[in-house]
N, C-alpha and C. Protein backbone atom coordinates (compact mmCIF):
# COMPACT_ATOMS: atom_id res chain seq x y z
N UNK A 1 149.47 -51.29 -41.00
CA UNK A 1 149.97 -50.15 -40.29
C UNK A 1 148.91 -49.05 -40.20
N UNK A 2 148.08 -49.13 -41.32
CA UNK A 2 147.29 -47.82 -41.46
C UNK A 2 145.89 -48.42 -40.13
N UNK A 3 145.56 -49.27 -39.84
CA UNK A 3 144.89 -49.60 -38.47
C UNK A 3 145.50 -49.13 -37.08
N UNK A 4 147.02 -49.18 -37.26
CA UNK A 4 147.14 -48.58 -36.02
C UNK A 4 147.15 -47.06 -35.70
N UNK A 5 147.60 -46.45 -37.08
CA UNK A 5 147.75 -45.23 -36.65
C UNK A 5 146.21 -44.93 -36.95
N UNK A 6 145.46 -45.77 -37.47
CA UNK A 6 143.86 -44.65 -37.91
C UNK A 6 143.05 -45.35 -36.30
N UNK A 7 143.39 -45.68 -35.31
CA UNK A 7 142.89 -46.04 -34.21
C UNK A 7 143.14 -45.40 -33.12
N UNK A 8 142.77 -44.80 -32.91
CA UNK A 8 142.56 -43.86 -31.53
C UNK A 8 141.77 -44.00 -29.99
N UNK A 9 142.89 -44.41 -28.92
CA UNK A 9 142.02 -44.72 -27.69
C UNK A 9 142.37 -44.36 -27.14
N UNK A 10 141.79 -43.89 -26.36
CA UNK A 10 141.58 -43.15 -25.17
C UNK A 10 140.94 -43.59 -23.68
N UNK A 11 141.83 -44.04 -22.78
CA UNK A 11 141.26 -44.45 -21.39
C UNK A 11 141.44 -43.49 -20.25
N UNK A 12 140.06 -43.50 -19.70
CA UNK A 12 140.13 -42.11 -18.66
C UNK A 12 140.08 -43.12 -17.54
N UNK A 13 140.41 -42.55 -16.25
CA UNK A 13 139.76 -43.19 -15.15
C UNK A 13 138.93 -44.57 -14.78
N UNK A 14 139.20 -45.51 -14.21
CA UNK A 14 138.53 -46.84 -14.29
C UNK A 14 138.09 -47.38 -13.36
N UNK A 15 136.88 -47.58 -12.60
CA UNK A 15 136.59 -47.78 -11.26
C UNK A 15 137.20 -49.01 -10.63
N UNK A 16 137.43 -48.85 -9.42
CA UNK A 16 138.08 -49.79 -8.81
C UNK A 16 138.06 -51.24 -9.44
N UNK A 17 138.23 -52.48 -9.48
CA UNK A 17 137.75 -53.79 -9.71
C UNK A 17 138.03 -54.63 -8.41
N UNK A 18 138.11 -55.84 -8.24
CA UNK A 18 138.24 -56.40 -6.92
C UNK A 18 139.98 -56.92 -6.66
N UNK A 19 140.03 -57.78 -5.56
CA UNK A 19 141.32 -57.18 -5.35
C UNK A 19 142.11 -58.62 -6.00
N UNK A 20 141.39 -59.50 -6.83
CA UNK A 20 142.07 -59.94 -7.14
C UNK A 20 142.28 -60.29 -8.87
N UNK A 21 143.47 -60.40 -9.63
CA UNK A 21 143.57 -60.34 -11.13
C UNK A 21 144.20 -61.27 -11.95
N UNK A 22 143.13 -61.91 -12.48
CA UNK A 22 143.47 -63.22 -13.19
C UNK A 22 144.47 -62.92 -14.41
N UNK A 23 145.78 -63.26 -14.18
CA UNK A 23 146.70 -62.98 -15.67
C UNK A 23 146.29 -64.63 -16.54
N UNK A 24 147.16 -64.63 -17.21
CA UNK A 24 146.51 -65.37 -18.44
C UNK A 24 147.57 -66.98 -17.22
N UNK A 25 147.41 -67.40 -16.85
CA UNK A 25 147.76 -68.87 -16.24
C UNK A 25 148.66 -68.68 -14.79
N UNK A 26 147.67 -67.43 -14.35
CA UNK A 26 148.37 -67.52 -12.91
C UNK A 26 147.24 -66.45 -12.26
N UNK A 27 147.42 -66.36 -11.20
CA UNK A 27 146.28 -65.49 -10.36
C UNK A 27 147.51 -64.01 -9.66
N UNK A 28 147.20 -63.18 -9.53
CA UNK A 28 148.25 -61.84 -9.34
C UNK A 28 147.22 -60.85 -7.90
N UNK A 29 147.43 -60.63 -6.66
CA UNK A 29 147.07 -60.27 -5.81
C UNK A 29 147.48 -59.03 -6.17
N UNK A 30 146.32 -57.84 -6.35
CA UNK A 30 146.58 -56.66 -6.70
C UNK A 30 146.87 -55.82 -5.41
N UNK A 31 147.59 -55.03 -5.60
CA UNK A 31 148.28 -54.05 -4.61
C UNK A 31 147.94 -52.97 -4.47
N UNK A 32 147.31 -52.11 -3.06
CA UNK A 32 146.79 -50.92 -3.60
C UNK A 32 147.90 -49.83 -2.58
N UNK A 33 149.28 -49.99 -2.43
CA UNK A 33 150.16 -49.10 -2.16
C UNK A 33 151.55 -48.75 -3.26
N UNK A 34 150.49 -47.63 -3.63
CA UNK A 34 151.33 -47.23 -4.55
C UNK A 34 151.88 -45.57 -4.14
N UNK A 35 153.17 -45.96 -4.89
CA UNK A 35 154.38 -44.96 -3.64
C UNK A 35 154.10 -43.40 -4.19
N UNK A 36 153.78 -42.63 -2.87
CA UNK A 36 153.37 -41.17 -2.96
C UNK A 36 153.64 -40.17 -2.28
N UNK A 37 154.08 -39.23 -2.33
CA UNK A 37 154.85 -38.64 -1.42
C UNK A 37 153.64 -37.12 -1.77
N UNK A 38 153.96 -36.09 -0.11
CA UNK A 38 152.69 -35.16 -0.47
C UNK A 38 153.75 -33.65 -0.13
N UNK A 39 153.04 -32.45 -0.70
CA UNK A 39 154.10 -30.87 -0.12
C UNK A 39 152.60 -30.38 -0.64
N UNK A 40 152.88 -28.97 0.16
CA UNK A 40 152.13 -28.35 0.59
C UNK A 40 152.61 -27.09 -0.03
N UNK A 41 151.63 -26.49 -1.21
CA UNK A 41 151.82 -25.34 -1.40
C UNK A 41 150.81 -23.93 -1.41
N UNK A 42 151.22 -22.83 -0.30
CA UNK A 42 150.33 -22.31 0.03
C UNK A 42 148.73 -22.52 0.55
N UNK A 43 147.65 -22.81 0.39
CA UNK A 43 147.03 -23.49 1.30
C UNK A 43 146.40 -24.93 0.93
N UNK A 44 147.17 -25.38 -0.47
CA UNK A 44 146.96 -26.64 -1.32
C UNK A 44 148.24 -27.78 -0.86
N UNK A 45 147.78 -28.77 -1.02
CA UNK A 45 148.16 -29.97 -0.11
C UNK A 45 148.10 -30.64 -1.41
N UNK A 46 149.41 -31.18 -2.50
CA UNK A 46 149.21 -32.28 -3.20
C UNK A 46 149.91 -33.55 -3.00
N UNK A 47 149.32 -34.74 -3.45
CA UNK A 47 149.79 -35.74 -3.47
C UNK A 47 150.00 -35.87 -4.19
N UNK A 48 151.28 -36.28 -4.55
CA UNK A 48 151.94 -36.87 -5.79
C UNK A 48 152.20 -38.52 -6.12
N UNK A 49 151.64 -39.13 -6.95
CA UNK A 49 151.71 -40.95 -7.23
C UNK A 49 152.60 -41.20 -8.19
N UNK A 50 153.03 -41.86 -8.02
CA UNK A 50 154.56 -42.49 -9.10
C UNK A 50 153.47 -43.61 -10.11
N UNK A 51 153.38 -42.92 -11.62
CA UNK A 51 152.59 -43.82 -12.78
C UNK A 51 153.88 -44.46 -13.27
N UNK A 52 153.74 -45.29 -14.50
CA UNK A 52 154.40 -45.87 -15.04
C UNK A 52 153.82 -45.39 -16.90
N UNK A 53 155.18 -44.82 -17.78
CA UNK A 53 154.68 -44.30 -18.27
C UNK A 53 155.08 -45.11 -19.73
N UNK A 54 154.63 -46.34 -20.49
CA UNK A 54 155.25 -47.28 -21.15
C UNK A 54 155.34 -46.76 -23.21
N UNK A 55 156.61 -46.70 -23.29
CA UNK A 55 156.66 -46.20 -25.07
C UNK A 55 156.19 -47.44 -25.43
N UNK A 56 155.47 -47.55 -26.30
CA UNK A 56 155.44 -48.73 -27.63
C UNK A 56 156.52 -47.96 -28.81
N UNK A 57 157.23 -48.87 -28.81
CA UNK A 57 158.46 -48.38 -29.63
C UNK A 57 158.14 -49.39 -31.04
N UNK A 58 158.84 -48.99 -32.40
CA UNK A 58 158.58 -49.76 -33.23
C UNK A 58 159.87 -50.77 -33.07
N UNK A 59 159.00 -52.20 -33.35
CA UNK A 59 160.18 -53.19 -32.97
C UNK A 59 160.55 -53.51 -34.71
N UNK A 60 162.08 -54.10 -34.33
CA UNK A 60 162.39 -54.89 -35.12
C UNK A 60 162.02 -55.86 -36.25
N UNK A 61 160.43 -56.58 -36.09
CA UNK A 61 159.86 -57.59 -36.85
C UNK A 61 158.38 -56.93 -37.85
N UNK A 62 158.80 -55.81 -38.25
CA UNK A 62 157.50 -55.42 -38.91
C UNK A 62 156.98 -55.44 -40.45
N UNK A 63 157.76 -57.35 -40.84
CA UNK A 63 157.27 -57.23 -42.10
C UNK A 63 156.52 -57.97 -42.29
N UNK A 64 154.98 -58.24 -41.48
CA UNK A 64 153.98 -59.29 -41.78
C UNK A 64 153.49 -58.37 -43.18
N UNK A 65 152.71 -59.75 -43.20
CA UNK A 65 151.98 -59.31 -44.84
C UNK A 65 150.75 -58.89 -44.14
N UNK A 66 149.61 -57.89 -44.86
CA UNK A 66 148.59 -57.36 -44.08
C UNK A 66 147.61 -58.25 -43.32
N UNK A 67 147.02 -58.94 -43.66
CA UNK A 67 146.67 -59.96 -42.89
C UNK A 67 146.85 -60.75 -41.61
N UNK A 68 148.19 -60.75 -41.60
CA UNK A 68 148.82 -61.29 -40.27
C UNK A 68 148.95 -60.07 -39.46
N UNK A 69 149.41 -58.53 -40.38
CA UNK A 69 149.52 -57.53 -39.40
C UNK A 69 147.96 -57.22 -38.81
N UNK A 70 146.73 -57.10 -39.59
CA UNK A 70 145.52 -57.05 -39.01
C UNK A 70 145.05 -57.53 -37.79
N UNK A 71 145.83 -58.78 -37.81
CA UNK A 71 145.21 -59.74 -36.89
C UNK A 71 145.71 -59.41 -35.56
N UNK A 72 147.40 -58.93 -35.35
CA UNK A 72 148.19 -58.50 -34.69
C UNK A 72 147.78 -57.48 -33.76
N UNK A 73 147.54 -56.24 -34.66
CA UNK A 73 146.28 -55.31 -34.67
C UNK A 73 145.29 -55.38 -33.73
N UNK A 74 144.37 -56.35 -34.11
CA UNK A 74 143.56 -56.81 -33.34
C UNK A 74 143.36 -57.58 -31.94
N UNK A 75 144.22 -58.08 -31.79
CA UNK A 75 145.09 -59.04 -30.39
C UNK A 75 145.47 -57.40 -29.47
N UNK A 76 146.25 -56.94 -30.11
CA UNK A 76 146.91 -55.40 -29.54
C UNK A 76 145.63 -54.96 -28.71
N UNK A 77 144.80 -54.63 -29.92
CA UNK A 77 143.53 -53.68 -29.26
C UNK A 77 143.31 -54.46 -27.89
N UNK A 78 142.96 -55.66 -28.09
CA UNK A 78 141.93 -56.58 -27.47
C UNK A 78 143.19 -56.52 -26.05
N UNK A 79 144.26 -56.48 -26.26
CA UNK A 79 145.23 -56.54 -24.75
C UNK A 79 145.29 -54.94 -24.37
N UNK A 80 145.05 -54.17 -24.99
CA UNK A 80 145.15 -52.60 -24.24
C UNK A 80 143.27 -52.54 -23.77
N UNK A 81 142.60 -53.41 -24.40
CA UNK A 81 141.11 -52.98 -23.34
C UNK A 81 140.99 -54.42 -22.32
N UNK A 82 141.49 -55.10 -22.08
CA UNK A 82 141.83 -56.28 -21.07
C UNK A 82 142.88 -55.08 -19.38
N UNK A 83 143.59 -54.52 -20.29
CA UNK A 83 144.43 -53.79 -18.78
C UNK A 83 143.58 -52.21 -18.62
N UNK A 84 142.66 -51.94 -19.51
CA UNK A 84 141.74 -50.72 -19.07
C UNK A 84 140.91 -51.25 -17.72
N UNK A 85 140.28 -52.73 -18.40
CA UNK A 85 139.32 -53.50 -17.80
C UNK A 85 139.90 -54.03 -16.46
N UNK A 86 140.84 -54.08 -16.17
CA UNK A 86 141.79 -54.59 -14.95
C UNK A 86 142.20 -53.25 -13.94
N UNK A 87 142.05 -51.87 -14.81
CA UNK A 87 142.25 -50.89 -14.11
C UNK A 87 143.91 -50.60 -14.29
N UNK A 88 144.29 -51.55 -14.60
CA UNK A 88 146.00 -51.29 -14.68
C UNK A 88 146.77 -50.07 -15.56
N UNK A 89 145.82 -49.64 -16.55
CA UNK A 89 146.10 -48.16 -17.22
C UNK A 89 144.96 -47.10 -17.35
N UNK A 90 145.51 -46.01 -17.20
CA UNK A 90 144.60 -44.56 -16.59
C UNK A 90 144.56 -44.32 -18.52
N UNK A 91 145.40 -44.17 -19.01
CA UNK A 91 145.27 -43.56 -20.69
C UNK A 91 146.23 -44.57 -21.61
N UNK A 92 145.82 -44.46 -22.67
CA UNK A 92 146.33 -45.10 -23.74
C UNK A 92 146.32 -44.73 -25.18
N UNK A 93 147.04 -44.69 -25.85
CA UNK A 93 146.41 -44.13 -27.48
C UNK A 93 147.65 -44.11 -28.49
N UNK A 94 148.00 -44.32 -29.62
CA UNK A 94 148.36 -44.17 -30.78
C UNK A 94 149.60 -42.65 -30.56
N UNK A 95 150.87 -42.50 -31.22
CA UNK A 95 151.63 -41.12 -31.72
C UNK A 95 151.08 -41.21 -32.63
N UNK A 96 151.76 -39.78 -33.63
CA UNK A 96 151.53 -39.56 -34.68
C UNK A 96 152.83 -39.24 -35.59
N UNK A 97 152.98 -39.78 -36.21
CA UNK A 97 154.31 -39.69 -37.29
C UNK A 97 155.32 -39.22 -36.82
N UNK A 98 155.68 -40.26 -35.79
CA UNK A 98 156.86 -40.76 -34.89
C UNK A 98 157.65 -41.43 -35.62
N UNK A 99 159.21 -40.95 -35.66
CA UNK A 99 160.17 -41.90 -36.35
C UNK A 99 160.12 -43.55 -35.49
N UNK A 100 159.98 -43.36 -34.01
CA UNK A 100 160.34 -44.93 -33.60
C UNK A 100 158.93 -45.07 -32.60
N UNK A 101 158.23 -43.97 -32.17
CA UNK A 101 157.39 -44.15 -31.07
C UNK A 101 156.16 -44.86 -31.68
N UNK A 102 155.23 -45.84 -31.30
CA UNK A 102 154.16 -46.11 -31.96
C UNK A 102 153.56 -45.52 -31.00
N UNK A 103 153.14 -45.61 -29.60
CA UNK A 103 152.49 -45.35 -28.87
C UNK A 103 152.61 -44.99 -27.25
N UNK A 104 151.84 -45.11 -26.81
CA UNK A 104 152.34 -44.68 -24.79
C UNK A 104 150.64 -45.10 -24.32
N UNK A 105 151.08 -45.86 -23.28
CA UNK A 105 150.40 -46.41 -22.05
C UNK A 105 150.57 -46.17 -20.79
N UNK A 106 149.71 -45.56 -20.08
CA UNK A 106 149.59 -44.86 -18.76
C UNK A 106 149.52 -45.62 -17.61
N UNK A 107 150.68 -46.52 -17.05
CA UNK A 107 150.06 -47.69 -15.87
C UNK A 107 149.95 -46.74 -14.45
N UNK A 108 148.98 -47.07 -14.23
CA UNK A 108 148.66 -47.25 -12.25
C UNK A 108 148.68 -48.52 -11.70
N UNK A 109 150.11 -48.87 -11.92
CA UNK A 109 150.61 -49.78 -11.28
C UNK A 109 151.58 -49.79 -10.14
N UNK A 110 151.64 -50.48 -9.08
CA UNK A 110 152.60 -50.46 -8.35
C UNK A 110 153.78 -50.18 -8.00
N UNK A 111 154.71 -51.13 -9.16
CA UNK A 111 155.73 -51.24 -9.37
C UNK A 111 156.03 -50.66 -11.18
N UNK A 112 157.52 -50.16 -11.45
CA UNK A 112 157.50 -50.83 -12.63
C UNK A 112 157.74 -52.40 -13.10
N UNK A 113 158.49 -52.47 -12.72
CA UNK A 113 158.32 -54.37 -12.91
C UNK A 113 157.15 -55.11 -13.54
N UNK A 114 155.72 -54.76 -12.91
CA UNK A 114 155.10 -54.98 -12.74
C UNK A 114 154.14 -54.27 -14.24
N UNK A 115 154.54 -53.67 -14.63
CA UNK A 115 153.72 -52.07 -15.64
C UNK A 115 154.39 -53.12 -16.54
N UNK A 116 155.95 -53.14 -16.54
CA UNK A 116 156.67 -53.60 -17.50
C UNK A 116 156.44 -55.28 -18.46
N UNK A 117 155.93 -56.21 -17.00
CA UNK A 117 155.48 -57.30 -17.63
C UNK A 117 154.25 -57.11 -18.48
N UNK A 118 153.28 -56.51 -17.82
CA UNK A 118 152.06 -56.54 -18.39
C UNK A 118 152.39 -55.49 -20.13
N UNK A 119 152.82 -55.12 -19.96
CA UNK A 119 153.08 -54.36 -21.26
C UNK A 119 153.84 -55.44 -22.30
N UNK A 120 154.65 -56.83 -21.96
CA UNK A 120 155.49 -57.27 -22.54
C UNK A 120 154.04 -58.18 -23.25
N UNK A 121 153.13 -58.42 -22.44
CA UNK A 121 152.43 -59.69 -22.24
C UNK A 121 151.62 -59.40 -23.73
N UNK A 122 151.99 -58.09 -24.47
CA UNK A 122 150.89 -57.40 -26.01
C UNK A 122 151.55 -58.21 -26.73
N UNK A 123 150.69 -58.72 -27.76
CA UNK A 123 150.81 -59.93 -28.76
C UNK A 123 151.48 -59.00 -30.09
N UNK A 124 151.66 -58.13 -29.63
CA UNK A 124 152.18 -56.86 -30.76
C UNK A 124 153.77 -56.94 -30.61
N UNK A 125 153.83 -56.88 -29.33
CA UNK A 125 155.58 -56.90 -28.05
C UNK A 125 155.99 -58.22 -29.19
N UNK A 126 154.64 -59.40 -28.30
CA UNK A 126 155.49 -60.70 -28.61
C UNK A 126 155.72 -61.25 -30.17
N UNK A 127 154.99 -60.52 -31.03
CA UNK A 127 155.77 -60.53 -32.21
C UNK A 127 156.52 -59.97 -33.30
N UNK A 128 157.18 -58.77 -32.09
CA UNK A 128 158.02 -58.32 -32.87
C UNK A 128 158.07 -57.06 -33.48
N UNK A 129 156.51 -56.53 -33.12
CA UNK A 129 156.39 -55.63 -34.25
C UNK A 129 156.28 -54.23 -33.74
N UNK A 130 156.44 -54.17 -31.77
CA UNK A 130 156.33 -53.34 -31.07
C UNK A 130 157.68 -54.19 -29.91
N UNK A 131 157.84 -52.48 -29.69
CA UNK A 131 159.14 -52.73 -28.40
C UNK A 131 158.58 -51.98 -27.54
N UNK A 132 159.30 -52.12 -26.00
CA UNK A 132 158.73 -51.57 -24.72
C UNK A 132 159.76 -50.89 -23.73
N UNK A 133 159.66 -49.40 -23.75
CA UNK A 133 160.36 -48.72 -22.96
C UNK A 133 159.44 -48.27 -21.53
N UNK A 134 160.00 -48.52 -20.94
CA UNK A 134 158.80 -48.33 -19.26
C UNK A 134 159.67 -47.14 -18.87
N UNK A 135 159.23 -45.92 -18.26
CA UNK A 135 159.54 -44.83 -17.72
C UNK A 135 158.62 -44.37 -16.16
N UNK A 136 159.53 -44.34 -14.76
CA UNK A 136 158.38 -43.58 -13.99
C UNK A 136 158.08 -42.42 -14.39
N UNK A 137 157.06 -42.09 -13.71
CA UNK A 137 156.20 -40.55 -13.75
C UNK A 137 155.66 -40.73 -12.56
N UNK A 138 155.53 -39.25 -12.66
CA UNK A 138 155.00 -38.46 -10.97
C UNK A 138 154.25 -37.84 -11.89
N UNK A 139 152.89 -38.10 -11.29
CA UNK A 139 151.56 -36.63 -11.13
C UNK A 139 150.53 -36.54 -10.50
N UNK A 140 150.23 -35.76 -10.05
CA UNK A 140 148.78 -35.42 -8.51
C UNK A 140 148.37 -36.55 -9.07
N UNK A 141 147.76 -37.00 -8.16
CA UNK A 141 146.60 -37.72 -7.53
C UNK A 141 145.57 -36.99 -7.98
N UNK A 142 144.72 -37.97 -9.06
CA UNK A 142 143.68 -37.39 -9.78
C UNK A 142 143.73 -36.70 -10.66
N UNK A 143 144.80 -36.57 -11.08
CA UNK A 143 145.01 -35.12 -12.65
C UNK A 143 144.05 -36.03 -13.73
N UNK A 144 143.64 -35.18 -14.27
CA UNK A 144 142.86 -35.15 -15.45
C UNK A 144 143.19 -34.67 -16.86
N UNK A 145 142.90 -35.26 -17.55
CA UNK A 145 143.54 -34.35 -18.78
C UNK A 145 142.47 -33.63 -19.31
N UNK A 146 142.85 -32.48 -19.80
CA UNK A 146 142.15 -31.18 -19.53
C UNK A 146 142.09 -30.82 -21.63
């Protein structure tokens, strides 16, 4: 446990990749209409993009012995820099002494559906030791964290 919370990441911005994305035993035609609606205030014009905003919740199965949780750990990391590397999340990183939250993942994804599988697909999800709440979000086009 003390690996996840002493791990801290942070994904900013990710340059385009090409348009097509190999999931683990299937090929996925990436989509670049993602739903946005624009208003105009005073002489600023924003666009607003619908993110996908995913809890890592603490799951149900979290009594490996350290070893197996390390390894877990490690699979985790290795699937949150696989969807940096795919472009599929803008930020990512660790709570902090959260009764149920472990974490939150930032998709620029399409759909949720779509945010939602790839989030299921963490070897963390699939054993148990993390759960997955998917939430939309709206924010400009291009916000930065400041």
């Amino acid at each position: 446990m003390k690996y996840f919370f002493g791990i801290l990441i942070i994904i900013f911005c990710f340059s385009c990749g090409s348009n097509t994305v190999i999931y683990p035993d299937k090929a996925l035609e990436k989509k670049t209409n993602h739903e946005t609606f624009s208003y105009k205030e005073g002489d600023t014009t924003y666009v607003m993009q619908k993110y996908f905003l995913v809890l890592l919740k603490k799951g149900p199965n979290r009594n490996q012995d350290e070893e197996e949780t390390t390894e877990i750990q490690k699979k985790h990391m290795a699937h949150i820099s696989w969807l940096a590397e795919q472009n599929f999340i803008s930020i990512a990183g660790p709570s902090e002494n959260h009764e149920t939250v472990s974490g939150f993942l930032l998709f620029n994804t399409e759909t949720m559906k779509q945010a939602d599988s790839l989030a299921k697909l963490d070897p963390a999800v699939k054993a148990g030791r993390l759960e997955v709440e998917t939430l939309p979000w709206w924010a400009a086009k291009g916000s930065k964290l400041k």
